[in-house]
PDB file of N, CA and C in Angstrom:
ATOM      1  N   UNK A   1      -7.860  -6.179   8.421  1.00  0.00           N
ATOM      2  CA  UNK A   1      -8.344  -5.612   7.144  1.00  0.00           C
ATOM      3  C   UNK A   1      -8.144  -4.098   7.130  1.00  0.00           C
ATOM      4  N   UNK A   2      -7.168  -3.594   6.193  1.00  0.00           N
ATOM      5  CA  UNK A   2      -6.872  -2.357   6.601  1.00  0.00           C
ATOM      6  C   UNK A   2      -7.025  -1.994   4.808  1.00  0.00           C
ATOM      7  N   UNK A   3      -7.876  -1.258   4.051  1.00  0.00           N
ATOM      8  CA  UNK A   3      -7.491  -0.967   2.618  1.00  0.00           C
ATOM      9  C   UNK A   3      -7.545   0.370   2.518  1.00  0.00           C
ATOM     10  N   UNK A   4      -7.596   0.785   3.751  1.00  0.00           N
ATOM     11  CA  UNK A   4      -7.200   2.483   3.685  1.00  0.00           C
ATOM     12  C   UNK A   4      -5.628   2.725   4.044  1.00  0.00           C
ATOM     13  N   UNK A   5      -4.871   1.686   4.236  1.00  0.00           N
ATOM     14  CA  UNK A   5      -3.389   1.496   4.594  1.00  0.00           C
ATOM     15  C   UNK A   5      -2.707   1.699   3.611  1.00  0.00           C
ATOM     16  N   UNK A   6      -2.913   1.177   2.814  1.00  0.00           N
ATOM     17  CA  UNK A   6      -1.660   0.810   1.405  1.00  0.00           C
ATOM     18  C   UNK A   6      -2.571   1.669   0.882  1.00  0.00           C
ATOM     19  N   UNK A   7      -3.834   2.539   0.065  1.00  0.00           N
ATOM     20  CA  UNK A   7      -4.242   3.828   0.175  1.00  0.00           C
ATOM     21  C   UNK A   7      -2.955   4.437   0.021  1.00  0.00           C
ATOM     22  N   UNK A   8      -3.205   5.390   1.744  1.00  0.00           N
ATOM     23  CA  UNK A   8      -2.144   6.012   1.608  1.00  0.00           C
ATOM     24  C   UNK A   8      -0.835   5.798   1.913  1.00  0.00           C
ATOM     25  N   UNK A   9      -0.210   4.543   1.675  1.00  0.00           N
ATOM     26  CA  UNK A   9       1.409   4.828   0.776  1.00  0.00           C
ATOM     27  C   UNK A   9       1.662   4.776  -0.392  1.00  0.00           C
ATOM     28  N   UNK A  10       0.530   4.512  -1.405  1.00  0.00           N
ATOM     29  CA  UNK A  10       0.293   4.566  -2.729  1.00  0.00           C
ATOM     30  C   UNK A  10       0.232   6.523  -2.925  1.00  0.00           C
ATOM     31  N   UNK A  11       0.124   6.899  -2.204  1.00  0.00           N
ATOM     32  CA  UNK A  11      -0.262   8.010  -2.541  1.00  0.00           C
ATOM     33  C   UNK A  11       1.289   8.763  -1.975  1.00  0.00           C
ATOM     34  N   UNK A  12       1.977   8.514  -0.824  1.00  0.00           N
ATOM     35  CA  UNK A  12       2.562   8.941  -0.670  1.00  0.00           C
ATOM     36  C   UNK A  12       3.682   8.445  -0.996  1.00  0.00           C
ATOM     37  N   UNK A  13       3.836   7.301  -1.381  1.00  0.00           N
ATOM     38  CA  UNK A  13       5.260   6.747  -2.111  1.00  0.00           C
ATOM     39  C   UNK A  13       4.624   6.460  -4.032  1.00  0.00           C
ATOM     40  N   UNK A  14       4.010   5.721  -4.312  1.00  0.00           N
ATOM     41  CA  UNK A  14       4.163   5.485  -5.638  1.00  0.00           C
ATOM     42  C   UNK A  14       2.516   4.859  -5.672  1.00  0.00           C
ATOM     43  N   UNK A  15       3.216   3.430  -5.300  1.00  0.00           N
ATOM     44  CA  UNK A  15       2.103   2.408  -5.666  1.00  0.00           C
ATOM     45  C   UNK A  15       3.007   1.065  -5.649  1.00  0.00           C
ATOM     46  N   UNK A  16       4.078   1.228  -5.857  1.00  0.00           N
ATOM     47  CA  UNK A  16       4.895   0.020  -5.976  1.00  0.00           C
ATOM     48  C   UNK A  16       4.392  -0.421  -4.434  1.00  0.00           C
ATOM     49  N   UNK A  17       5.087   0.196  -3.365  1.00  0.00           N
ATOM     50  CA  UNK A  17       5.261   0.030  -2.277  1.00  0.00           C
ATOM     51  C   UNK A  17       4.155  -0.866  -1.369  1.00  0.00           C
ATOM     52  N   UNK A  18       2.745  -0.049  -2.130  1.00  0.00           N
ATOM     53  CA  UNK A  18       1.754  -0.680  -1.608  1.00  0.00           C
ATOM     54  C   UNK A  18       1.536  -2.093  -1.978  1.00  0.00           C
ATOM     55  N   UNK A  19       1.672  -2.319  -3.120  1.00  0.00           N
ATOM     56  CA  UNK A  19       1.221  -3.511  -3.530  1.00  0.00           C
ATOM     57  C   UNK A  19       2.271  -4.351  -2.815  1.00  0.00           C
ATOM     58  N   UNK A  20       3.736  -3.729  -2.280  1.00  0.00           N
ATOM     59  CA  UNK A  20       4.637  -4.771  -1.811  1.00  0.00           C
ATOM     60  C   UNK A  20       4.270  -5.163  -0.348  1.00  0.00           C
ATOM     61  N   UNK A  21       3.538  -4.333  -0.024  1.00  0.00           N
ATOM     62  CA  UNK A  21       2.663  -4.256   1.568  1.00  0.00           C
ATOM     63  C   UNK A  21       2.084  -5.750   1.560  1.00  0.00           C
ATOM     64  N   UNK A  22       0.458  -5.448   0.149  1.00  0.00           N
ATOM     65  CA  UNK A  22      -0.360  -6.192  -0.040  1.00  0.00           C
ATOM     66  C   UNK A  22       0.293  -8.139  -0.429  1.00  0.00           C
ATOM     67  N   UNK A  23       1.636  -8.240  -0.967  1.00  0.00           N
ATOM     68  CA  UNK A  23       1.932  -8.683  -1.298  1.00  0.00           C
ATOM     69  C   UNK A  23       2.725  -9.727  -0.008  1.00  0.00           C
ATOM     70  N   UNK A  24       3.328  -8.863   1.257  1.00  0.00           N
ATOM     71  CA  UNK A  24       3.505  -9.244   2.129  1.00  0.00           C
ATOM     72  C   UNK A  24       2.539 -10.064   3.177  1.00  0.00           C
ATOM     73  N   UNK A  25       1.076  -9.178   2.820  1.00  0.00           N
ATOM     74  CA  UNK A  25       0.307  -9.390   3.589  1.00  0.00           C
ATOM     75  C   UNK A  25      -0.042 -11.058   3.647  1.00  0.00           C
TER      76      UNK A  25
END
């Protein structure tokens, strides 16, 4: 359980990215 992860690559890439994280997950 990490929701400070995709956090910050939302911040440092977009937001796309994260959700493709979350989406992997």
């Amino acid at each position: 359980m990490t929701p400070y992860v995709p956090t910050v690559i939302e911040q440092t890439s977009r937001g796309e990215r994260a959700f493709d994280i979350y989406s992997r997950l």
